[in-house]
Structures are given as structure tokens and as C-alpha cells.
N, C-alpha and C. Protein backbone atom coordinates (compact mmCIF):
# COMPACT_ATOMS: atom_id res chain seq x y z
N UNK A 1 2.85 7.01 4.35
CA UNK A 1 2.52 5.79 5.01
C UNK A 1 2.12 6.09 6.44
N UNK A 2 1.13 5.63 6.92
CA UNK A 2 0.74 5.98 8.52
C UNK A 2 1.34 5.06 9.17
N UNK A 3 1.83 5.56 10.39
CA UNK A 3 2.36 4.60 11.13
C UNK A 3 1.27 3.69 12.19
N UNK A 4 2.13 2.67 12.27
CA UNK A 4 1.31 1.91 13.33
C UNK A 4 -0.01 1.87 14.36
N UNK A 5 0.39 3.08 15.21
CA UNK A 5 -0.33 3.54 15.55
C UNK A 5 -1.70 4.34 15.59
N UNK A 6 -1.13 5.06 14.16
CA UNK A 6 -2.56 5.61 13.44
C UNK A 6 -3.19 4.19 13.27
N UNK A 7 -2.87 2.93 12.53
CA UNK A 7 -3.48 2.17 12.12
C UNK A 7 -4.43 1.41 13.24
N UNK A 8 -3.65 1.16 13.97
CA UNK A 8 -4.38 0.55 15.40
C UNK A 8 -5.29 1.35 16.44
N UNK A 9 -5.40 3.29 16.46
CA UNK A 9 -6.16 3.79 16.41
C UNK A 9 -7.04 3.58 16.06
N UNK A 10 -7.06 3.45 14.08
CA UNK A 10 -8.43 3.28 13.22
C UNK A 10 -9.10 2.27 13.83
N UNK A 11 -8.42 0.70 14.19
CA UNK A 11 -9.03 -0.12 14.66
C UNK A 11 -9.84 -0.69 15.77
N UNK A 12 -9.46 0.54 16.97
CA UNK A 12 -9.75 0.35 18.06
C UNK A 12 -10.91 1.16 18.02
N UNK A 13 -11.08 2.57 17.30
CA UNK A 13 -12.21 3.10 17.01
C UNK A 13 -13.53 2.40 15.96
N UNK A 14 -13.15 1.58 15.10
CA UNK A 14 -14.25 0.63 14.22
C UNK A 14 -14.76 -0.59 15.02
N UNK A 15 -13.52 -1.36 15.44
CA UNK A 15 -13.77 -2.98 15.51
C UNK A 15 -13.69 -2.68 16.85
N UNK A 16 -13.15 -1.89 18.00
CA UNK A 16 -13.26 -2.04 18.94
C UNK A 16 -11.93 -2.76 19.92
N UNK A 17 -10.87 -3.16 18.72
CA UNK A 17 -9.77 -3.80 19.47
C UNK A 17 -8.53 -3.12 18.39
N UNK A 18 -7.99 -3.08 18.52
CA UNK A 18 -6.19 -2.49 17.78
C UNK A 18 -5.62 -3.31 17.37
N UNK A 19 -5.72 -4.45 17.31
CA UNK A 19 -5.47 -5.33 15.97
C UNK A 19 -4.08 -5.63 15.71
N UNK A 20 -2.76 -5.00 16.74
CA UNK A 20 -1.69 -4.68 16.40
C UNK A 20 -1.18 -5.84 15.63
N UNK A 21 -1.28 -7.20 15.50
CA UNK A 21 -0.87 -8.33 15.06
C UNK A 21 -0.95 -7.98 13.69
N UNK A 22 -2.49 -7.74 13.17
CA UNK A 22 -2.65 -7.50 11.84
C UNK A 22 -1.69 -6.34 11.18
N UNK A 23 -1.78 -5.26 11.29
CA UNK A 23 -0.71 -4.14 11.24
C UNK A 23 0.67 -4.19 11.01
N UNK A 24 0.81 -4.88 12.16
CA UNK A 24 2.39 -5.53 12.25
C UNK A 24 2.50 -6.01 11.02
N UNK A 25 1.61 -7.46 10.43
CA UNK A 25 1.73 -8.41 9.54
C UNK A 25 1.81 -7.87 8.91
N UNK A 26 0.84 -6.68 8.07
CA UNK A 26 0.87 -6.08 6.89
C UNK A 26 1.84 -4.94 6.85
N UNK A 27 2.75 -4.65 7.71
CA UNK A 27 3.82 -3.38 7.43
C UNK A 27 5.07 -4.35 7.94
N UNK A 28 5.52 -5.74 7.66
CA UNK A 28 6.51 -6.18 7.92
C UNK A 28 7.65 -6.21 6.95
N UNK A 29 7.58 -6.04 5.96
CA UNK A 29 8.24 -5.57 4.91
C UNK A 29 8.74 -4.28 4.99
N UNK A 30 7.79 -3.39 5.74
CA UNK A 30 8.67 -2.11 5.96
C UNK A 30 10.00 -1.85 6.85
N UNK A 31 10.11 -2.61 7.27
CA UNK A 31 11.15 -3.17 8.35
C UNK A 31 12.31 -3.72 7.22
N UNK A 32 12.43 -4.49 6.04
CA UNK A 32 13.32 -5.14 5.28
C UNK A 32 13.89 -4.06 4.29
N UNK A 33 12.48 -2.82 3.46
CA UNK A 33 12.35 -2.14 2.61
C UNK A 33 11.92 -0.74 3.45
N UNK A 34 13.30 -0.30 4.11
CA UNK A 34 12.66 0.83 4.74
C UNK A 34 11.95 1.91 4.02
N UNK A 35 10.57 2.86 4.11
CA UNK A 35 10.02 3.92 3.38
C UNK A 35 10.87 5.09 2.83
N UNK A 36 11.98 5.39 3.96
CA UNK A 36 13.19 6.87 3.72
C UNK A 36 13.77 5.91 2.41
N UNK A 37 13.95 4.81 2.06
CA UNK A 37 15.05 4.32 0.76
C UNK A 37 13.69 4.01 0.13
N UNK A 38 13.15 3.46 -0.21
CA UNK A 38 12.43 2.28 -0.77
C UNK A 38 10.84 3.36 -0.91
N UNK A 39 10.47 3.96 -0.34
CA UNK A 39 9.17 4.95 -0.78
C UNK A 39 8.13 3.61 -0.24
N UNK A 40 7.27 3.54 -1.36
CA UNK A 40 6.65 2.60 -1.04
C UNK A 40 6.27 0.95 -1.20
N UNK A 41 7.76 0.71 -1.76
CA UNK A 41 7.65 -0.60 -2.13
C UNK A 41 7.64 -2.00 -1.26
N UNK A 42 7.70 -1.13 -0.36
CA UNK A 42 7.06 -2.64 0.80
C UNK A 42 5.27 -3.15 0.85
N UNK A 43 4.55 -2.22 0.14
CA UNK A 43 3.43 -2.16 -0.15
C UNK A 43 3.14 -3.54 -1.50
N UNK A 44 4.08 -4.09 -2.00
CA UNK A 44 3.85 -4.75 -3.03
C UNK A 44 3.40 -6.29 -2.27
N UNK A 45 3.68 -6.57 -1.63
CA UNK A 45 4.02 -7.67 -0.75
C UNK A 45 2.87 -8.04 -0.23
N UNK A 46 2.02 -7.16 0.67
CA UNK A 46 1.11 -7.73 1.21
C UNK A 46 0.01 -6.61 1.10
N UNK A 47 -0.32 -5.59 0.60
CA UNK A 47 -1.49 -4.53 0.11
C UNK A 47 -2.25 -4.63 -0.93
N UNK A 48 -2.93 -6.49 -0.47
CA UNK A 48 -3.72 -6.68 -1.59
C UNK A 48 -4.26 -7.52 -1.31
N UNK A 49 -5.08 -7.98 -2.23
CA UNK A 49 -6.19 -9.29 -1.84
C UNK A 49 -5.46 -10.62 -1.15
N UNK A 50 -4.16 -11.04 -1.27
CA UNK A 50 -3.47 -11.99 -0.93
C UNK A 50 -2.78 -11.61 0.85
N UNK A 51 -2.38 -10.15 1.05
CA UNK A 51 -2.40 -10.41 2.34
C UNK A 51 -3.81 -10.02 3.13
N UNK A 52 -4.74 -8.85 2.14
CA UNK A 52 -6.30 -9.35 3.23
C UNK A 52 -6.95 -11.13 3.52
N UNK A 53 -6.24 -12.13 2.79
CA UNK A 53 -6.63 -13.51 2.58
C UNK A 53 -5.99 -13.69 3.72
N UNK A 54 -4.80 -13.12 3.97
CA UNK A 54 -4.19 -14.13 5.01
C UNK A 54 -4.52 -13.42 6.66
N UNK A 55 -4.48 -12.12 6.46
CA UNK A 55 -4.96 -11.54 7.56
C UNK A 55 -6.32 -11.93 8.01
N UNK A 56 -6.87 -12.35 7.11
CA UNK A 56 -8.62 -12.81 7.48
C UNK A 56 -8.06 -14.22 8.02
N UNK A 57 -7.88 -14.78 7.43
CA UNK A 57 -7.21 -16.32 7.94
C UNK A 57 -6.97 -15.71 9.63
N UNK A 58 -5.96 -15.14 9.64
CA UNK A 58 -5.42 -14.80 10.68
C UNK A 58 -6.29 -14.57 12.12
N UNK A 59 -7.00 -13.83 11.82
CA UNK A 59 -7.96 -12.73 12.63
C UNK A 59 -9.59 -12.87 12.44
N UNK A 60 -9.86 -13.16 11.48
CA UNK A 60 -11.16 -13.74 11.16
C UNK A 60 -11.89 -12.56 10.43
N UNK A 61 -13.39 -12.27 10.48
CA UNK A 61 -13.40 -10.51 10.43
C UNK A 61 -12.91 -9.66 10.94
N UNK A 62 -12.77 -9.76 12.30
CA UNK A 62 -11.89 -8.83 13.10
C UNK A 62 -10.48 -8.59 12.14
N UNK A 63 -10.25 -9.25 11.45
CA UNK A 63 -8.63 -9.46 10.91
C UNK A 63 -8.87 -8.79 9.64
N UNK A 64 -10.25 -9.22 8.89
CA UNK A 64 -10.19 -8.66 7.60
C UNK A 64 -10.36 -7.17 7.43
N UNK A 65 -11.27 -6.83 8.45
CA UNK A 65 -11.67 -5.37 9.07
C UNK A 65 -10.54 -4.98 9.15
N UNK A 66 -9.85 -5.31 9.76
CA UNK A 66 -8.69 -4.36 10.64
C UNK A 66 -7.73 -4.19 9.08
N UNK A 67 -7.30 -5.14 8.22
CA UNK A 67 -6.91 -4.90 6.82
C UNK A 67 -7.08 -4.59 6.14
N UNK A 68 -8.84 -4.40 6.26
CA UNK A 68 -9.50 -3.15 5.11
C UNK A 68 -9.28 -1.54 5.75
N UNK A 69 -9.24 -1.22 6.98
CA UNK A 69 -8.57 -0.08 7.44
C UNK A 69 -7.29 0.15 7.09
N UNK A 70 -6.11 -0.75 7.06
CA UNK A 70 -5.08 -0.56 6.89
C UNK A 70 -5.09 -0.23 5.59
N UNK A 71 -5.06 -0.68 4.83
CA UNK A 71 -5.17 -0.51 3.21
C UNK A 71 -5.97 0.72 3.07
N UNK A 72 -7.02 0.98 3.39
CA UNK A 72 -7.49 2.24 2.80
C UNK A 72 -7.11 3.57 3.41
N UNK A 73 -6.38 3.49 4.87
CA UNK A 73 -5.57 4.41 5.06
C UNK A 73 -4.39 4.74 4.73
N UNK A 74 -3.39 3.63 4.18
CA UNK A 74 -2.29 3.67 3.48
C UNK A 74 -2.32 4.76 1.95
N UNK A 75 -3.76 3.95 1.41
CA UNK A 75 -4.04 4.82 0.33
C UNK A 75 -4.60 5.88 0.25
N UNK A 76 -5.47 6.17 1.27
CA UNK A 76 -6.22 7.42 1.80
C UNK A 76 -5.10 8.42 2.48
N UNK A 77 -4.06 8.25 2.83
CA UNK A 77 -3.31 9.19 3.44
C UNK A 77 -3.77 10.21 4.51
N UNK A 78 -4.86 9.82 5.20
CA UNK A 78 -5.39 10.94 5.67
C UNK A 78 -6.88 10.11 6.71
N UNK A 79 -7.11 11.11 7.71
CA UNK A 79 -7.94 10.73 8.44
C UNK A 79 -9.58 9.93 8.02
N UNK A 80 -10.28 9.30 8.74
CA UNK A 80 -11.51 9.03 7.94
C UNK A 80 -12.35 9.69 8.22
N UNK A 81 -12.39 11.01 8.42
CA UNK A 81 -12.86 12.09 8.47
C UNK A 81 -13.63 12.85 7.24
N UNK A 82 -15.26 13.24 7.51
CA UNK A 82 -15.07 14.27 6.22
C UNK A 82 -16.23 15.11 7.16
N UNK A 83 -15.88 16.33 6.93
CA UNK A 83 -16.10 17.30 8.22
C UNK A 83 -15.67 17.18 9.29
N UNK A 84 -16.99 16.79 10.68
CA UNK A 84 -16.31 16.55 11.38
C UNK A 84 -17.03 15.37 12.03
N UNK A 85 -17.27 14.08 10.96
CA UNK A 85 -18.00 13.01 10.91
C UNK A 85 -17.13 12.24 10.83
N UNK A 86 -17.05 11.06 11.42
CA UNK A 86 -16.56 9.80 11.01
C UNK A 86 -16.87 9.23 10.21
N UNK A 87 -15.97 8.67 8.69
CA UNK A 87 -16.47 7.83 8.21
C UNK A 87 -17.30 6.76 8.93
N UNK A 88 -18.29 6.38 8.13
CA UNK A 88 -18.84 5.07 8.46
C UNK A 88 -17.51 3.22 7.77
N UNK A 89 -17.79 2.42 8.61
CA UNK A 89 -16.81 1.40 8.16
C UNK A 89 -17.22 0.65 6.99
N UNK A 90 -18.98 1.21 6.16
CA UNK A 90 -19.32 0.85 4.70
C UNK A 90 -18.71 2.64 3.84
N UNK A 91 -18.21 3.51 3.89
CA UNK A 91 -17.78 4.24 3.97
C UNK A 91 -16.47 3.65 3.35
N UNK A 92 -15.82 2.97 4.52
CA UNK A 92 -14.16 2.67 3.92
C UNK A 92 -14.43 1.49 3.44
N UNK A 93 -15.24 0.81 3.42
CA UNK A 93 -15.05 -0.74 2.81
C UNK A 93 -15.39 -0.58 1.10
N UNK A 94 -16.08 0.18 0.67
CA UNK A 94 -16.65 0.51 -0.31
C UNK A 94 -15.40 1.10 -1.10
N UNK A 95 -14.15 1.90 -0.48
CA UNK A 95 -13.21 2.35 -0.71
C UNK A 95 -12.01 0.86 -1.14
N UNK A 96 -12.65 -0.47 -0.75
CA UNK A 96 -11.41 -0.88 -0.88
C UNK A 96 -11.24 -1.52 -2.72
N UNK A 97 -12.63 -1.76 -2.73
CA UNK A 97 -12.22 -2.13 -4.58
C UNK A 97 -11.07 -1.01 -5.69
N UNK A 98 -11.15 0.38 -5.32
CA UNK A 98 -10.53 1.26 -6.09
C UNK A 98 -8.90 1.07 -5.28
N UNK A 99 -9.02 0.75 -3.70
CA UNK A 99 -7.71 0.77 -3.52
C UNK A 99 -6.52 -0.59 -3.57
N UNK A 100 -7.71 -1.52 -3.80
CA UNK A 100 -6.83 -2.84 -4.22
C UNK A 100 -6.39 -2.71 -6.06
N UNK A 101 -6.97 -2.01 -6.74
CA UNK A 101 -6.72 -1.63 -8.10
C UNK A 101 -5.31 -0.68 -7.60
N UNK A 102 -5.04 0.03 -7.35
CA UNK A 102 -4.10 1.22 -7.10
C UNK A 102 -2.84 -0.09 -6.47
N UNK A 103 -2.80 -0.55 -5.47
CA UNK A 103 -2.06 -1.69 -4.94
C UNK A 103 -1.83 -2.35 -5.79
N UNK A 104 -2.61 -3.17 -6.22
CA UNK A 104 -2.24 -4.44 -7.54
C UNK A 104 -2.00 -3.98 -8.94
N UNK A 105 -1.96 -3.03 -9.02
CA UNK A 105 -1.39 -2.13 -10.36
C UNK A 105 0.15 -2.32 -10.40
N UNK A 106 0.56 -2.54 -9.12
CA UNK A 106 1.87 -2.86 -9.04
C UNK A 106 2.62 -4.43 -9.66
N UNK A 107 1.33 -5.49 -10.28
CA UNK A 107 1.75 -6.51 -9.80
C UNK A 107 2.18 -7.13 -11.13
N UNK A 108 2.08 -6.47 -12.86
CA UNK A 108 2.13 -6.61 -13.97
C UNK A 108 3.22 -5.37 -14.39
N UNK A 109 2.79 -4.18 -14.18
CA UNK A 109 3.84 -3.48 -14.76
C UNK A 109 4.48 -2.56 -14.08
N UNK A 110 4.77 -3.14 -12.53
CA UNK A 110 6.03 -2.21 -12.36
C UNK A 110 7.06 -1.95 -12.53
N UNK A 111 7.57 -0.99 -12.72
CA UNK A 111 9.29 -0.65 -12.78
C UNK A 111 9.68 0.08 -11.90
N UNK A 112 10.63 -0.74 -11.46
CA UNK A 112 11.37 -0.16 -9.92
C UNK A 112 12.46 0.96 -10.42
N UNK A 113 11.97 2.02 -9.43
CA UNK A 113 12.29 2.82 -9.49
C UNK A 113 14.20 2.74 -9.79
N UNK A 114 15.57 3.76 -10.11
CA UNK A 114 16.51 3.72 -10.31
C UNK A 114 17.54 3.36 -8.94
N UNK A 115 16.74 3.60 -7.78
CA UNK A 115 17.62 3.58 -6.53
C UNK A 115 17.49 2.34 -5.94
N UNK A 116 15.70 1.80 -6.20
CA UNK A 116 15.35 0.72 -6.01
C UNK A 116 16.46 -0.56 -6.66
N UNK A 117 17.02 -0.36 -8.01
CA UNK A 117 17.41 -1.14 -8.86
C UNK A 117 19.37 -1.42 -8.16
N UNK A 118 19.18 0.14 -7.95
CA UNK A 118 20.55 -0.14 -7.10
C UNK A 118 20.87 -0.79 -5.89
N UNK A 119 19.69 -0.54 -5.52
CA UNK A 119 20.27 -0.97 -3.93
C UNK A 119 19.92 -2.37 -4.28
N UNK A 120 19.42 -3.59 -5.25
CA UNK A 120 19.46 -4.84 -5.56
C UNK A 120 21.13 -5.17 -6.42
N UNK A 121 21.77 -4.06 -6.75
CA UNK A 121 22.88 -4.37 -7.24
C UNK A 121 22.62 -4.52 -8.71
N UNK A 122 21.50 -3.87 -9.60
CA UNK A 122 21.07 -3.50 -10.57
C UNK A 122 20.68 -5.10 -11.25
N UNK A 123 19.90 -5.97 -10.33
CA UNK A 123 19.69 -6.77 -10.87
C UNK A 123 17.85 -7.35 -11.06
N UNK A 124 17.28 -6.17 -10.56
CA UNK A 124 15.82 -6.24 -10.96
C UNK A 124 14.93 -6.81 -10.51
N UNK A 125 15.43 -7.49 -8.84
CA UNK A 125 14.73 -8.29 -7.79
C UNK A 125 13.35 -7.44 -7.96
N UNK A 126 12.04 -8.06 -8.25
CA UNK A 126 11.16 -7.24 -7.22
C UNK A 126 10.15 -8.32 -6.99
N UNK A 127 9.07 -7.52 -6.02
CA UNK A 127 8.07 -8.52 -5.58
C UNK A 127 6.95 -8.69 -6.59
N UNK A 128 6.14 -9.79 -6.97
CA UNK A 128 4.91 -9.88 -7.61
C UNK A 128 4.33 -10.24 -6.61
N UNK A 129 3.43 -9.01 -6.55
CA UNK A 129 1.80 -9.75 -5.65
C UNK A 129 0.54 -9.91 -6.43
N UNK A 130 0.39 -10.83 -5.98
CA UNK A 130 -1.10 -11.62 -6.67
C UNK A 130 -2.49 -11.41 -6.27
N UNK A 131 -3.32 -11.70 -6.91
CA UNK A 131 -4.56 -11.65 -6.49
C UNK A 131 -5.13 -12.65 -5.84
């Protein structure tokens, strides 16, 4: 998961502003579902068409932009780099149909992991995110 900062980097280098609001919004769950316990299941919540809806709401393009960076660096793990080129931002946007599939794959058949299940008190809480 990149932190914050990487994310608001990406943004200040595309859109021109750091976006931290958006960022924030979409990694606020990581704060409830920390990553060291939980891996990546704070990602169910809002790493998908339903929080790019609301972040656009939010922010406008500037907002949706800044959420199509977030998302495809979450899933990209790694700089938007290939050599020593910058992706272009049709580059990562083009990236987001395969990475909202990978995200919303979560939203029909996941099974939470065994630690996940514990730390709910083995009672099978999890999130459905929607399209």
C-alpha cells in the first residue's frame, strides 16, 4: 500500500495540486483496518467505482483524477515510471478498468482471510462494495 504521501506526490505531479482530502477519503478505513493486521482489507470499502463516485462528487475532476491515481497506484505498487519516462495520465487512466476488476473482485466472493475472521470474533463481518 503506498502511503499518503506517495499518493499526493502522484497528484501534485499530474493535476498539479495533492489532493490530500481525496487520499485521506480513500485510505480512511486504513486507520479502522490497520494494513500490519488486516493486509488489505480496507481496500474493500472505497477502491472502486463507488468511492471514485464520491470522490468525483467531492473534488470534481480534480477529485476523480486524483482517485484514478490512487487506485492505480495501490494496485500498481510501484512508481509510474517505465524507463525513465513518466507515465502519461491516459497511461494510468487506461489502467483503471483492469484495476477496478482486481478491487471489485472483492465484492461477490470474498473470504476473509482466518485472522480477519478472528479479530471480528469469528463472526464474518465484512464489507460489500458495489459498483
Amino acid at each position: 500500500m503506498a502511503k499518503l504521501e506517495k499518493h499526493a506526490a502522484d497528484s501534485k505531479l499530474y493535476i498539479g495540486d495533492e489532493m490530500w482530502e481525496v487520499h485521506k477519503y480513500l485510505d480512511k478505513y486504513a486507520q479502522v483496518f490497520p494494513v500490519s493486521h488486516f493486509n488489505d482489507y480496507h481496500r474493500t470499502f472505497l477502491h472502486n467505482t463507488y468511492g471514485l463516485a464520491i470522490v468525483s462528487h467531492l473534488g470534481g475532476i480534480k477529485g476523480r483524477m486524483a482517485g484514478t491515481l490512487h487506485l492505480v497506484r495501490d494496485w500498481w505498487e510501484g512508481p509510474f515510471v517505465r524507463g525513465k519516462k513518466n507515465w502519461s495520465y491516459e497511461e494510468i487512466e487506461n489502467k483503471l478498468p483492469k484495476v477496478l476488476v482486481w478491487f471489485n473482485k472483492l465484492h461477490s466472493h470474498y473470504q476473509p482471510l482466518p485472522f480477519i475472521l478472528k479479530a471480528w470474533g469469528d463472526t464474518g463481518l465484512v464489507a460489500v462494495s458495489q459498483e
